[in-house]
C-alpha atoms as a PDB file:
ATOM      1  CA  UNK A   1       0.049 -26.605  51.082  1.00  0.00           C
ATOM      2  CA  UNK A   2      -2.334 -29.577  50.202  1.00  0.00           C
ATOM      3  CA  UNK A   3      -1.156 -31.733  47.915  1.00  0.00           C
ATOM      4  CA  UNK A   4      -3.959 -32.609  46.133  1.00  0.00           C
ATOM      5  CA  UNK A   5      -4.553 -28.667  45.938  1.00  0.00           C
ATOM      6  CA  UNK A   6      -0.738 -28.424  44.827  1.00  0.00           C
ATOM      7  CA  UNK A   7      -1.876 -30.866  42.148  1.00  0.00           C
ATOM      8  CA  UNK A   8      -5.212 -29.072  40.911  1.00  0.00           C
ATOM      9  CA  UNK A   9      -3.395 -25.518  40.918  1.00  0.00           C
ATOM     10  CA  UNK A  10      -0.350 -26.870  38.873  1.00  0.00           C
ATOM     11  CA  UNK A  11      -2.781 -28.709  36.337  1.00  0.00           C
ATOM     12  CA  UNK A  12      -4.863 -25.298  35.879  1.00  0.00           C
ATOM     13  CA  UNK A  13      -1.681 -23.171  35.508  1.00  0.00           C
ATOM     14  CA  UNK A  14      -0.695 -25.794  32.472  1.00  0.00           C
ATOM     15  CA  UNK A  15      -4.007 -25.372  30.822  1.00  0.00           C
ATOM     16  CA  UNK A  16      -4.749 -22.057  31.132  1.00  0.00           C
ATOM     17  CA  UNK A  17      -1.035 -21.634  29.423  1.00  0.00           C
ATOM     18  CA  UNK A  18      -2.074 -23.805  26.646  1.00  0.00           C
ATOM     19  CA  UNK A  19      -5.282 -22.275  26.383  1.00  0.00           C
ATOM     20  CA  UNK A  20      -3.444 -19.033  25.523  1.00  0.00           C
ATOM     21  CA  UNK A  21      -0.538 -20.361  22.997  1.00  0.00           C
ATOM     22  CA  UNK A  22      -3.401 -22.090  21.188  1.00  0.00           C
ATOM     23  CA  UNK A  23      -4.925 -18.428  20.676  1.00  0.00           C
ATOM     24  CA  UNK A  24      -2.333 -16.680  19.900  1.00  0.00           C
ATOM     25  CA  UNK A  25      -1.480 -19.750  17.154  1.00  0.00           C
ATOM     26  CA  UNK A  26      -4.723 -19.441  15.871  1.00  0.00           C
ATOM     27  CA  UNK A  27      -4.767 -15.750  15.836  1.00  0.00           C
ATOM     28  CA  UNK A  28      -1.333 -15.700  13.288  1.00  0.00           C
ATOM     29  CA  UNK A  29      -2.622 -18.662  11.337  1.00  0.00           C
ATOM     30  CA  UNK A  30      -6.395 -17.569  10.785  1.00  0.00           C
ATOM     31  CA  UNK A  31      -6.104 -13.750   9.850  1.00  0.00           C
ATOM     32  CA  UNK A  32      -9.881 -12.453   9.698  1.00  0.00           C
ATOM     33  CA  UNK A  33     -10.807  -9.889   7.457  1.00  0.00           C
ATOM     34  CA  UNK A  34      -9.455  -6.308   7.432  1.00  0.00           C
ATOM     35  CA  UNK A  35     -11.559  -4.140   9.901  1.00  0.00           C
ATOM     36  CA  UNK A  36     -13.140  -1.425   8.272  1.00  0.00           C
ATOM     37  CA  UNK A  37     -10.133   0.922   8.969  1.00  0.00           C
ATOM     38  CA  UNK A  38      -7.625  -1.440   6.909  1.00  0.00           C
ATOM     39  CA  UNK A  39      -9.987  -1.003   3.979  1.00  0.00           C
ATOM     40  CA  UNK A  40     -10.260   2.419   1.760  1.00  0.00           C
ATOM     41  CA  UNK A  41     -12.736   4.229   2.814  1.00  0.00           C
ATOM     42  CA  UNK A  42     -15.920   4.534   0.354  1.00  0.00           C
ATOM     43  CA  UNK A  43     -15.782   8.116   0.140  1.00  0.00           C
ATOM     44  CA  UNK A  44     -13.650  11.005   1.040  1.00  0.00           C
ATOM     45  CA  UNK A  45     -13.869  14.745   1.174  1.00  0.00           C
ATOM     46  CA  UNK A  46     -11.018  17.189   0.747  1.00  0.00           C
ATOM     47  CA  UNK A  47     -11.554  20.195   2.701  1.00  0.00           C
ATOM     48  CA  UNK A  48     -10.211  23.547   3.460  1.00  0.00           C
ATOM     49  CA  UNK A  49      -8.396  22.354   6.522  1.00  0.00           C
ATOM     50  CA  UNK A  50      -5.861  19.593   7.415  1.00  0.00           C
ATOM     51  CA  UNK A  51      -7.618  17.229   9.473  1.00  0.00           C
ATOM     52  CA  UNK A  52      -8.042  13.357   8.748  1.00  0.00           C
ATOM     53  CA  UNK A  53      -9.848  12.237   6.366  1.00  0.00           C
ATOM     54  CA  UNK A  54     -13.561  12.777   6.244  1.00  0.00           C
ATOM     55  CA  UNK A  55     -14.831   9.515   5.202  1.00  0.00           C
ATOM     56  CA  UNK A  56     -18.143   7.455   4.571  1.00  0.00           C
ATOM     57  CA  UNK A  57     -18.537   4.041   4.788  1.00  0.00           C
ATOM     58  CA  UNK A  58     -15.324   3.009   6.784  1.00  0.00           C
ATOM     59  CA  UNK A  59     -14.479   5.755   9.397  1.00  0.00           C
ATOM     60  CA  UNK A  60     -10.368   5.783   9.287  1.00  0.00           C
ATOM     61  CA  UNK A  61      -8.040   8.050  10.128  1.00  0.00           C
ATOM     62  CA  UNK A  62      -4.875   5.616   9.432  1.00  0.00           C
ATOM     63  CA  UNK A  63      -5.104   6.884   5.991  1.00  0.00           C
ATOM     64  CA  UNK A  64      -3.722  10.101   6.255  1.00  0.00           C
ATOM     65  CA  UNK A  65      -4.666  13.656   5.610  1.00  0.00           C
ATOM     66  CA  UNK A  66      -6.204  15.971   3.125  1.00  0.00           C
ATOM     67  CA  UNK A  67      -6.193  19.720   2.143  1.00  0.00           C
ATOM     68  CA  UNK A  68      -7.940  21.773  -0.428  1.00  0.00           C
ATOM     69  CA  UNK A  69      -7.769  25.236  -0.882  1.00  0.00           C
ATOM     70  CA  UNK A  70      -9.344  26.028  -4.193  1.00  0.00           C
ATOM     71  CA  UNK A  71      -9.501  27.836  -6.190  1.00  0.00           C
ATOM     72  CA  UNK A  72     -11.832  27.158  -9.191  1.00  0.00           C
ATOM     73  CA  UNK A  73     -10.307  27.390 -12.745  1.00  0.00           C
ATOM     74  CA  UNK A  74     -12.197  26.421 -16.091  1.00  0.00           C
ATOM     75  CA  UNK A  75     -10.322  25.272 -19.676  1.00  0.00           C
ATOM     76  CA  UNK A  76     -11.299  27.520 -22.851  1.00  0.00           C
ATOM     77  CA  UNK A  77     -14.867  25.677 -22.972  1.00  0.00           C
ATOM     78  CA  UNK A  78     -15.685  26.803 -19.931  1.00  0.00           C
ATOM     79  CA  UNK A  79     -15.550  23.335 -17.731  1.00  0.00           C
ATOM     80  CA  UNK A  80     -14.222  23.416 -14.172  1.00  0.00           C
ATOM     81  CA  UNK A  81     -11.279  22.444 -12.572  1.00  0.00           C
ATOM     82  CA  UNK A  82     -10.551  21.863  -9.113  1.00  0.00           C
ATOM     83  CA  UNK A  83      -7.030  22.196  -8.086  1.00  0.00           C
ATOM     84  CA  UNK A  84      -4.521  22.501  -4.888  1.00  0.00           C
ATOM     85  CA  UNK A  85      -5.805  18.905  -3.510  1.00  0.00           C
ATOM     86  CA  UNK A  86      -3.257  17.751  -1.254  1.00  0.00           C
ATOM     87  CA  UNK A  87      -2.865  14.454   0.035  1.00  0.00           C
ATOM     88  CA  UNK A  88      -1.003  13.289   2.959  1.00  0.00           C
ATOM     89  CA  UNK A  89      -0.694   9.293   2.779  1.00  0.00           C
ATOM     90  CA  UNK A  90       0.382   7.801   5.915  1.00  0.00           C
ATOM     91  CA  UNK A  91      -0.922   4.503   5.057  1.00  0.00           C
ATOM     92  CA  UNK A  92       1.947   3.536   2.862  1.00  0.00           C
ATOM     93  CA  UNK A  93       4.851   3.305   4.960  1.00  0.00           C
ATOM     94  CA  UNK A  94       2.426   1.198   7.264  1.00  0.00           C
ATOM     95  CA  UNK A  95       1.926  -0.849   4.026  1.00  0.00           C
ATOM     96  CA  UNK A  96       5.491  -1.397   3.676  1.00  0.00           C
ATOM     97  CA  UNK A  97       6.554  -3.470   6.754  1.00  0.00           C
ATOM     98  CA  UNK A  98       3.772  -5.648   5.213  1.00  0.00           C
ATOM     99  CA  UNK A  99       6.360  -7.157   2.456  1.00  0.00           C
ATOM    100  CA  UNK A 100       8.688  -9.917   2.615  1.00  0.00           C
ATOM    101  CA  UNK A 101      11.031  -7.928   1.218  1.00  0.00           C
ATOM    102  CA  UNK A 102      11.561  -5.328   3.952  1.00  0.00           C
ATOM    103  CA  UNK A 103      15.087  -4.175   4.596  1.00  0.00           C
ATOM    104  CA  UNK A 104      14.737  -4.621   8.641  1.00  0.00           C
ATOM    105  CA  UNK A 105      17.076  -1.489   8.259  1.00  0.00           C
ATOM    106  CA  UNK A 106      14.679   0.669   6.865  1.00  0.00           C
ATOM    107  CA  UNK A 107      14.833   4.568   7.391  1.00  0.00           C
ATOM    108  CA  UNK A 108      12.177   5.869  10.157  1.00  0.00           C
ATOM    109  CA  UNK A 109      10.358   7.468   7.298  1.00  0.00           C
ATOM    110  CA  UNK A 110      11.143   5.435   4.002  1.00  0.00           C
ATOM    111  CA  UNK A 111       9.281   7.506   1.728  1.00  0.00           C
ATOM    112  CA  UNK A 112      10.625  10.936   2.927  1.00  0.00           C
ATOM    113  CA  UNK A 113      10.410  13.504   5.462  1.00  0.00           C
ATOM    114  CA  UNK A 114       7.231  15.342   4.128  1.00  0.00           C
ATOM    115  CA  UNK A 115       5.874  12.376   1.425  1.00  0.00           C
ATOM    116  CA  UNK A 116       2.828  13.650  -0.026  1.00  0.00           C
ATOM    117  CA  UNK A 117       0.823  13.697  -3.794  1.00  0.00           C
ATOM    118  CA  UNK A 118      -0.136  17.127  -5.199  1.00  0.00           C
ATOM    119  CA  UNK A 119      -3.219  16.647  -7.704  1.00  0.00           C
ATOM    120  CA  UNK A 120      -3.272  18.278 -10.965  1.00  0.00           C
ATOM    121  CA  UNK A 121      -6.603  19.956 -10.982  1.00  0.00           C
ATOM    122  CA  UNK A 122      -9.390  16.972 -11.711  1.00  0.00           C
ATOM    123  CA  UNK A 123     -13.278  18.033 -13.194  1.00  0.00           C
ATOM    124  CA  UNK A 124     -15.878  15.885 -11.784  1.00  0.00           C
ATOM    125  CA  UNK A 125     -16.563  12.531 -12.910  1.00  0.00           C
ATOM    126  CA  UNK A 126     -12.888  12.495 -13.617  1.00  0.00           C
ATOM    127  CA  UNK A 127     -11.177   9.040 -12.288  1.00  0.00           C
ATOM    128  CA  UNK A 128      -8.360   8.903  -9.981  1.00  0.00           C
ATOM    129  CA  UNK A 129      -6.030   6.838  -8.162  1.00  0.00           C
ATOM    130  CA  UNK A 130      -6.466   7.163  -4.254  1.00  0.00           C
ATOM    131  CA  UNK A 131      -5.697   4.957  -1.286  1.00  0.00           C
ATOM    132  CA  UNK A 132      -4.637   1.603  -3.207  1.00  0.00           C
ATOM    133  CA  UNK A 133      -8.067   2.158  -5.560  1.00  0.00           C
ATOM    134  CA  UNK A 134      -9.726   4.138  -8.362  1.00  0.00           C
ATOM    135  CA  UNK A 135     -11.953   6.527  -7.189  1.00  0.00           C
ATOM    136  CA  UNK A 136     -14.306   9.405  -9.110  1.00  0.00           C
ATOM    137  CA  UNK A 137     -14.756  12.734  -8.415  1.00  0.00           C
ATOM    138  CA  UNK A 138     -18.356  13.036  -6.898  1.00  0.00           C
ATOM    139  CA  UNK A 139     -18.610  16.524  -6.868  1.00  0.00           C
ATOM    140  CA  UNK A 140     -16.768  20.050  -5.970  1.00  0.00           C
ATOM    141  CA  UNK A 141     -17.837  23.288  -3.730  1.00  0.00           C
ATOM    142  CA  UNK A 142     -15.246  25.797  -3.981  1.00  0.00           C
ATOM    143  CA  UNK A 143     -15.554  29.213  -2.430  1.00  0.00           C
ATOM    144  CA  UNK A 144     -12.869  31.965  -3.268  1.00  0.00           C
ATOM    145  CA  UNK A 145     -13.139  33.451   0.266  1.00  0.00           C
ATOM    146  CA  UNK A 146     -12.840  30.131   2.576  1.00  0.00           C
ATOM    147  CA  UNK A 147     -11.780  32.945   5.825  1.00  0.00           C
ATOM    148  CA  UNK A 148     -15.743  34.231   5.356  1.00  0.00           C
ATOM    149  CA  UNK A 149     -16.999  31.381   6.412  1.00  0.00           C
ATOM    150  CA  UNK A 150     -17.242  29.546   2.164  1.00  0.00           C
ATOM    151  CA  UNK A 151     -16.847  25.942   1.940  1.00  0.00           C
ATOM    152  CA  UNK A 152     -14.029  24.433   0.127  1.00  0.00           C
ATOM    153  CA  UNK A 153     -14.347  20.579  -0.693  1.00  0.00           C
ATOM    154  CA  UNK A 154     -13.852  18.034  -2.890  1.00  0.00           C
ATOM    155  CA  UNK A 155     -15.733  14.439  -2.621  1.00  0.00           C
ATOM    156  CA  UNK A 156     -14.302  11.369  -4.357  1.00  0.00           C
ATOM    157  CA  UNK A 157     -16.211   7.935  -4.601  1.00  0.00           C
ATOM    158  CA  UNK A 158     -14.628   4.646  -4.574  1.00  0.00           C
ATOM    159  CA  UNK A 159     -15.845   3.068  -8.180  1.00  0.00           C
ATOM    160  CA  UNK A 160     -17.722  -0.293  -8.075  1.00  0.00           C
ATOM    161  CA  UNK A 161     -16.528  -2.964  -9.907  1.00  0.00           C
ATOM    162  CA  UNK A 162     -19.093  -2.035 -13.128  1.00  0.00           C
ATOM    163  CA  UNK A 163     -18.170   1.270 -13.420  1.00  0.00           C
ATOM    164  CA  UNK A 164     -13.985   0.332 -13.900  1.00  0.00           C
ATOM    165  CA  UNK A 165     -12.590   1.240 -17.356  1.00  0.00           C
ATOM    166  CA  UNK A 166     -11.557  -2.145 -19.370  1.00  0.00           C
ATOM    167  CA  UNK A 167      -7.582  -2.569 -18.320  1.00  0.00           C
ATOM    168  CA  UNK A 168      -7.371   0.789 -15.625  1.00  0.00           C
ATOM    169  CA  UNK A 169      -6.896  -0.659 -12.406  1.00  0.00           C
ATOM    170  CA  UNK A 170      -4.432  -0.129  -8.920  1.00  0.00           C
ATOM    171  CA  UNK A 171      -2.377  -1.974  -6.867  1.00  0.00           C
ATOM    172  CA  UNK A 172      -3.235  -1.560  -3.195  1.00  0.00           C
ATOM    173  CA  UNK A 173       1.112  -0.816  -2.660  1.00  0.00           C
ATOM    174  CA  UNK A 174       1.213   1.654  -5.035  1.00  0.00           C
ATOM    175  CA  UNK A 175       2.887   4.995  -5.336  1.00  0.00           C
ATOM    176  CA  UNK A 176       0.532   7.197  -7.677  1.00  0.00           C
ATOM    177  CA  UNK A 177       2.343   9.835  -9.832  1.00  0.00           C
ATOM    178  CA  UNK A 178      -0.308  12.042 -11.135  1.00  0.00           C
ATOM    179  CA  UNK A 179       0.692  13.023 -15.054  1.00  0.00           C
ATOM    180  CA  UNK A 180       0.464  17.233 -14.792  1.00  0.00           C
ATOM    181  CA  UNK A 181      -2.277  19.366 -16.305  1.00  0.00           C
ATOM    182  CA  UNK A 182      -1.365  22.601 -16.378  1.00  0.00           C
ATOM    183  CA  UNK A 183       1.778  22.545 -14.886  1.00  0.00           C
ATOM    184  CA  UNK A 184      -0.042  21.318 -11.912  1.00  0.00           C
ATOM    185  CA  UNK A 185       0.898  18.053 -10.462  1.00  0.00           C
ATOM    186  CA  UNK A 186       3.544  16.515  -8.261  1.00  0.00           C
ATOM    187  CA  UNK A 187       4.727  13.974  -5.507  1.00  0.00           C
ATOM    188  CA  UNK A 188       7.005  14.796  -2.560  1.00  0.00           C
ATOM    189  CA  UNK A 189       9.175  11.259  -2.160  1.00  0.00           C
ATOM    190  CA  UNK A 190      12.210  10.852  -0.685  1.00  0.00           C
ATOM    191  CA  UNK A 191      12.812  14.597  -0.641  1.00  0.00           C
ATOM    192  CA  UNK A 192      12.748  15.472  -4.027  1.00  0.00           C
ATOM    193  CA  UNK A 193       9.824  16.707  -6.044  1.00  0.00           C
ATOM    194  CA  UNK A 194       8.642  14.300  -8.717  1.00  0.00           C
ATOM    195  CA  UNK A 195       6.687  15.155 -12.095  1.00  0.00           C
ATOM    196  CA  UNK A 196       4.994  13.282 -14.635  1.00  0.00           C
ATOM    197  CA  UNK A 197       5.254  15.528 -17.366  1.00  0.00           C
ATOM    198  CA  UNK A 198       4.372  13.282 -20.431  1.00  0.00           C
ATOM    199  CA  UNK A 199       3.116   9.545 -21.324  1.00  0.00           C
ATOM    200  CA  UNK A 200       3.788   8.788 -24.979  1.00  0.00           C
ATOM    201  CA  UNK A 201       2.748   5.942 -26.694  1.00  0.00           C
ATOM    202  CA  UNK A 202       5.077   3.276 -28.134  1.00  0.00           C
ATOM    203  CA  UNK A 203       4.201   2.625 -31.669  1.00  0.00           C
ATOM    204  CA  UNK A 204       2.990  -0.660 -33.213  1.00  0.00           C
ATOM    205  CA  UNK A 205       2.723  -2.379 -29.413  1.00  0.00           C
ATOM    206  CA  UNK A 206      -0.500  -4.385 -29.497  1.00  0.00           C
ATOM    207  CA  UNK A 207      -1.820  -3.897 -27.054  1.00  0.00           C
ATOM    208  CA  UNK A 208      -0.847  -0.602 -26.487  1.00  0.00           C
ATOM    209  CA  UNK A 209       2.145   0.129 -24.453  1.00  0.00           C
ATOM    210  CA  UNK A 210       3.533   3.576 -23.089  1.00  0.00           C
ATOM    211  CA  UNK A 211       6.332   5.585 -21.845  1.00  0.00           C
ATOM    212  CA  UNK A 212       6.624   8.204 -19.468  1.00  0.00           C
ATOM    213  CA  UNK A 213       8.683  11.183 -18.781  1.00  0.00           C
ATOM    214  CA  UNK A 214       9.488  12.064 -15.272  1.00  0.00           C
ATOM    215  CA  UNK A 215      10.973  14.912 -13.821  1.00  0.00           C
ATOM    216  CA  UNK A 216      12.964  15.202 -10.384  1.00  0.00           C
ATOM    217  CA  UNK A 217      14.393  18.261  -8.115  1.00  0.00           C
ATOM    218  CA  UNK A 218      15.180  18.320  -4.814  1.00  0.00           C
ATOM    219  CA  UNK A 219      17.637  19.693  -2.379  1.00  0.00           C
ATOM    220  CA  UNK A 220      21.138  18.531  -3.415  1.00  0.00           C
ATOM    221  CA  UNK A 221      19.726  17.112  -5.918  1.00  0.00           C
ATOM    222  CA  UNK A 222      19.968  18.699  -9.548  1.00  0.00           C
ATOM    223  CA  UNK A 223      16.742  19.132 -11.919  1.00  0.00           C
ATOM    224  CA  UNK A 224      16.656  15.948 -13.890  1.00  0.00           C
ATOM    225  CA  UNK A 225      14.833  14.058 -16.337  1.00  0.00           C
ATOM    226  CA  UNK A 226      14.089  10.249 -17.303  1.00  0.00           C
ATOM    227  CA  UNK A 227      11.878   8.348 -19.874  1.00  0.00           C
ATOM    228  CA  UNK A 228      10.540   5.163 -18.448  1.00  0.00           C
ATOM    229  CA  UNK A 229       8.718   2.572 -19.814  1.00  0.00           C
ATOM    230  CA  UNK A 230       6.882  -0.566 -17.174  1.00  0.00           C
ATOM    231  CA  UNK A 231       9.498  -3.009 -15.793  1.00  0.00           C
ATOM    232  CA  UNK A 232      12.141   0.000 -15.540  1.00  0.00           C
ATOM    233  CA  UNK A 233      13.579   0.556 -11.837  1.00  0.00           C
ATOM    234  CA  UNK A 234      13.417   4.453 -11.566  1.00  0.00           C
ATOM    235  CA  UNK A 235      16.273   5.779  -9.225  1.00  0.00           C
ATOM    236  CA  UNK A 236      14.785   8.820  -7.015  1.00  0.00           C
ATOM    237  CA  UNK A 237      17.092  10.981  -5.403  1.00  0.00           C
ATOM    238  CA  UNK A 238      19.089   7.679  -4.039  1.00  0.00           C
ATOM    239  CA  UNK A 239      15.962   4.970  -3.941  1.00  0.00           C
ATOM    240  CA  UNK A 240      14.896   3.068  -6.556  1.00  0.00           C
ATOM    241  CA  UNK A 241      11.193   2.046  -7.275  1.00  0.00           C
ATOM    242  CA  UNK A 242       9.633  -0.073  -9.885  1.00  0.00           C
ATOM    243  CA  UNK A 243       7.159   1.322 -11.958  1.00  0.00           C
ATOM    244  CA  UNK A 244       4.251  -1.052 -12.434  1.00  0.00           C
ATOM    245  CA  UNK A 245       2.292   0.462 -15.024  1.00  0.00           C
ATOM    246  CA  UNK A 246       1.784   3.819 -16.962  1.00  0.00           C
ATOM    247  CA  UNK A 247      -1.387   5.107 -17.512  1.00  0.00           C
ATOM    248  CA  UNK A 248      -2.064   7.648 -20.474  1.00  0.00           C
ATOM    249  CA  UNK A 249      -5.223  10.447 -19.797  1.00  0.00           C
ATOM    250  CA  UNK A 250      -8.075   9.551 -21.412  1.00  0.00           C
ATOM    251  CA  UNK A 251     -11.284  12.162 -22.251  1.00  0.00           C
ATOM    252  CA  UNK A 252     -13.674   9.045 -23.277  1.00  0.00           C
ATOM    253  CA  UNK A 253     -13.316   7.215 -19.969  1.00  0.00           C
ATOM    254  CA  UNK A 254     -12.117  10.259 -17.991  1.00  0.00           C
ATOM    255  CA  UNK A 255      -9.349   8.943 -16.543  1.00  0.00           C
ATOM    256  CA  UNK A 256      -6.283  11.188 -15.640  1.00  0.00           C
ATOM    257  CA  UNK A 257      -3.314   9.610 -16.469  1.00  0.00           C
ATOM    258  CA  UNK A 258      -0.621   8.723 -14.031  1.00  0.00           C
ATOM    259  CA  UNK A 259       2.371   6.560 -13.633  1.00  0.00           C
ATOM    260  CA  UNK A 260       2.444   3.438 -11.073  1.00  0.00           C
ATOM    261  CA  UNK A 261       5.114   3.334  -8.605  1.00  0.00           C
ATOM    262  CA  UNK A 262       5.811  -0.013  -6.269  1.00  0.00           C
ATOM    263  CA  UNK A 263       5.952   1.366  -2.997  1.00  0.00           C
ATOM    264  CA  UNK A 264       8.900  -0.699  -2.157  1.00  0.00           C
ATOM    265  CA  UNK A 265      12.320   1.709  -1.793  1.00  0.00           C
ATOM    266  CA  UNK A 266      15.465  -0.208  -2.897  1.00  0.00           C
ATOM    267  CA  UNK A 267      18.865   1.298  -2.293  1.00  0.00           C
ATOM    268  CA  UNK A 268      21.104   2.638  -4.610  1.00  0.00           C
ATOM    269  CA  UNK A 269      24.018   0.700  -3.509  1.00  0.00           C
ATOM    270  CA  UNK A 270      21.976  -2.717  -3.469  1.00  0.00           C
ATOM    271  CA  UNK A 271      20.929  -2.203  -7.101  1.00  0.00           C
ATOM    272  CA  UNK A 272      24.153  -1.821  -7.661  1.00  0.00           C
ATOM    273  CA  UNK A 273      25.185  -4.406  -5.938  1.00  0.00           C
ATOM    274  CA  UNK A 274      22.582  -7.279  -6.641  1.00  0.00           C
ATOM    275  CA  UNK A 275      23.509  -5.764 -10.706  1.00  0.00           C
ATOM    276  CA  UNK A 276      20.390  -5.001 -10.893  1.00  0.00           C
ATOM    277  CA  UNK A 277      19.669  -2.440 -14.065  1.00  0.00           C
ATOM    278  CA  UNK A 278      18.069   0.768 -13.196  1.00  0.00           C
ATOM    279  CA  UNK A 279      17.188   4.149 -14.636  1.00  0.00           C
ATOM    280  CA  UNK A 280      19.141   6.967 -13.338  1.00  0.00           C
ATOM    281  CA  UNK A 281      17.540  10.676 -14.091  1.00  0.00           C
ATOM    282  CA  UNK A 282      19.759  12.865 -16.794  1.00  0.00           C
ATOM    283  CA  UNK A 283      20.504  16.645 -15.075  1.00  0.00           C
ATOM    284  CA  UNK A 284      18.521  18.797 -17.398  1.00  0.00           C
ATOM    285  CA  UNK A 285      20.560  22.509 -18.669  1.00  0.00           C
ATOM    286  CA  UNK A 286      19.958  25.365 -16.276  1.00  0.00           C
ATOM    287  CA  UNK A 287      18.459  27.174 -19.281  1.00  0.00           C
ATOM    288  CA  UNK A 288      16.051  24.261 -19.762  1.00  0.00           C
ATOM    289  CA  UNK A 289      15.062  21.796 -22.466  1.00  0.00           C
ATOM    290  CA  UNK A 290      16.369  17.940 -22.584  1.00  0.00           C
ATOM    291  CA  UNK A 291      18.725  16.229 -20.309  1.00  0.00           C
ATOM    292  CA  UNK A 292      22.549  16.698 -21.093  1.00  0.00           C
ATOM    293  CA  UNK A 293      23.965  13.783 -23.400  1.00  0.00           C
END
């Protein structure tokens, strides 16, 4: 071969390599913003099927999935309810390999085998937590008869920054346990069901401050019961999670009420092994009432 084209060949092989480290550098150091599916989507409609979210604004389908299959109630003055919303939130075990924290040793699915968040049954104009964000209830169609050809569906619209009640607000990483109404309301996480039964306030905490009671079942795991406050390290089935904040229901600003989970899973046995206090659920009597002393 030529020297000289030896020479040129070797040179551009060197460049082009540098050319490419220098991008992939810049690519780690200078994140852009999120695409539009890495943000939560402006709207979304529950519907009578389980397909992926229908959205507005940013068309995603890394959320997860929805279901609603009515049917209508209404309260004793005659407002309306819509319940059996189901959501299906893939997005947060994505979420989770996004902390520093991260056990590399993680379970394939660290929330559970079937993680999902069964509503309570929300009115419209009601505000909920959904996808990281508050969101209102836009409107509701609900047909009794879906298998003639009705329309069930729920819409939900991301609330600006004007409409936000003073102090309500959601972290992005965020479990949401929905307080019941009803008897309505639950989460599926780490294979247990999981209640918010009750928030209580704390009395003469200025600014007001709140506990919550919780209730867990699952498969070889008895009923059970705690009372957590924020700070507290709730132990589910054999994961802990830190609850962030607690959030009473409120008929002035419509909000539901619901407690705030970190979406971060410790281990039992490193909480006990860092010493780190937690909050392990009391079995509650098979004939029902309080946990056992």
């Amino acid at each position: 071969m030529d020297r000289k084209l030896f020479t040129d060949s070797r040179r551009l092989g060197i460049w082009g390599a540098a050319i490419i480290i220098a991008c992939l550098a810049s690519a780690q150091v200078a994140a852009g913003p999120p695409e539009p599916n890495e943000r939560p989507p402006d709207e979304v409609t529950f519907r009578s099927d389980y397909a992926p979210l229908d959205v507005t604004g940013n068309q995603s389908g890394r959320f997860g999935y929805v279901h609603y299959n009515g049917p209508r109630t209404w309260d004793k003055d005659r407002r309306e309810y819509f319940g059996n919303l189901v959501l299906f939130p893939e997005y947060l075990s994505s979420l989770l390999y996004t902390r520093p924290q991260v056990d590399s040793a993680l379970p394939f699915r660290p929330l559970g085998e079937d993680y999902k968040i069964v509503f309570p049954p929300v009115r419209q104009d009601e505000i909920v937590p959904l996808f990281g964000d508050l969101y209102r209830v836009k409107e509701g169609i609900s047909d009794d008869h879906p298998q003639r050809g009705g329309d069930n569906r729920v819409t939900f619209k991301q609330l600006s920054a004007k409409d936000r009640p003073e102090g309500v607000s959601f972290q992005t990483d965020s479990i949401p346990l929905l307080l019941q109404r009803n008897d309505r309301g639950s989460a599926r996480l780490h294979n247990c069901s999981v209640m918010v039964t009750e928030v209580r306030a704390i009395e003469k905490t200025a600014p007001p401050s709140y506990t919550a009671t919780v209730r867990i079942m699952g498969e070889g795991v008895p009923k059970s019961e705690a009372t957590v406050k924020v700070g507290d390290v709730l132990l589910i089935h054999n994961r802990g999670h830190k609850v962030r904040a607690i959030v009473p229901r409120d008929e002035k600003t419509k909000v539901i009420g619901w407690v705030e989970l970190d979406v971060l899973p410790i281990p039992e046995e490193k909480l006990v092994k860092d010493k780190t206090t937690f909050v392990r659920p009391l079995a509650l009597p098979e004939s029902g009432g309080g946990p056992k002393k």
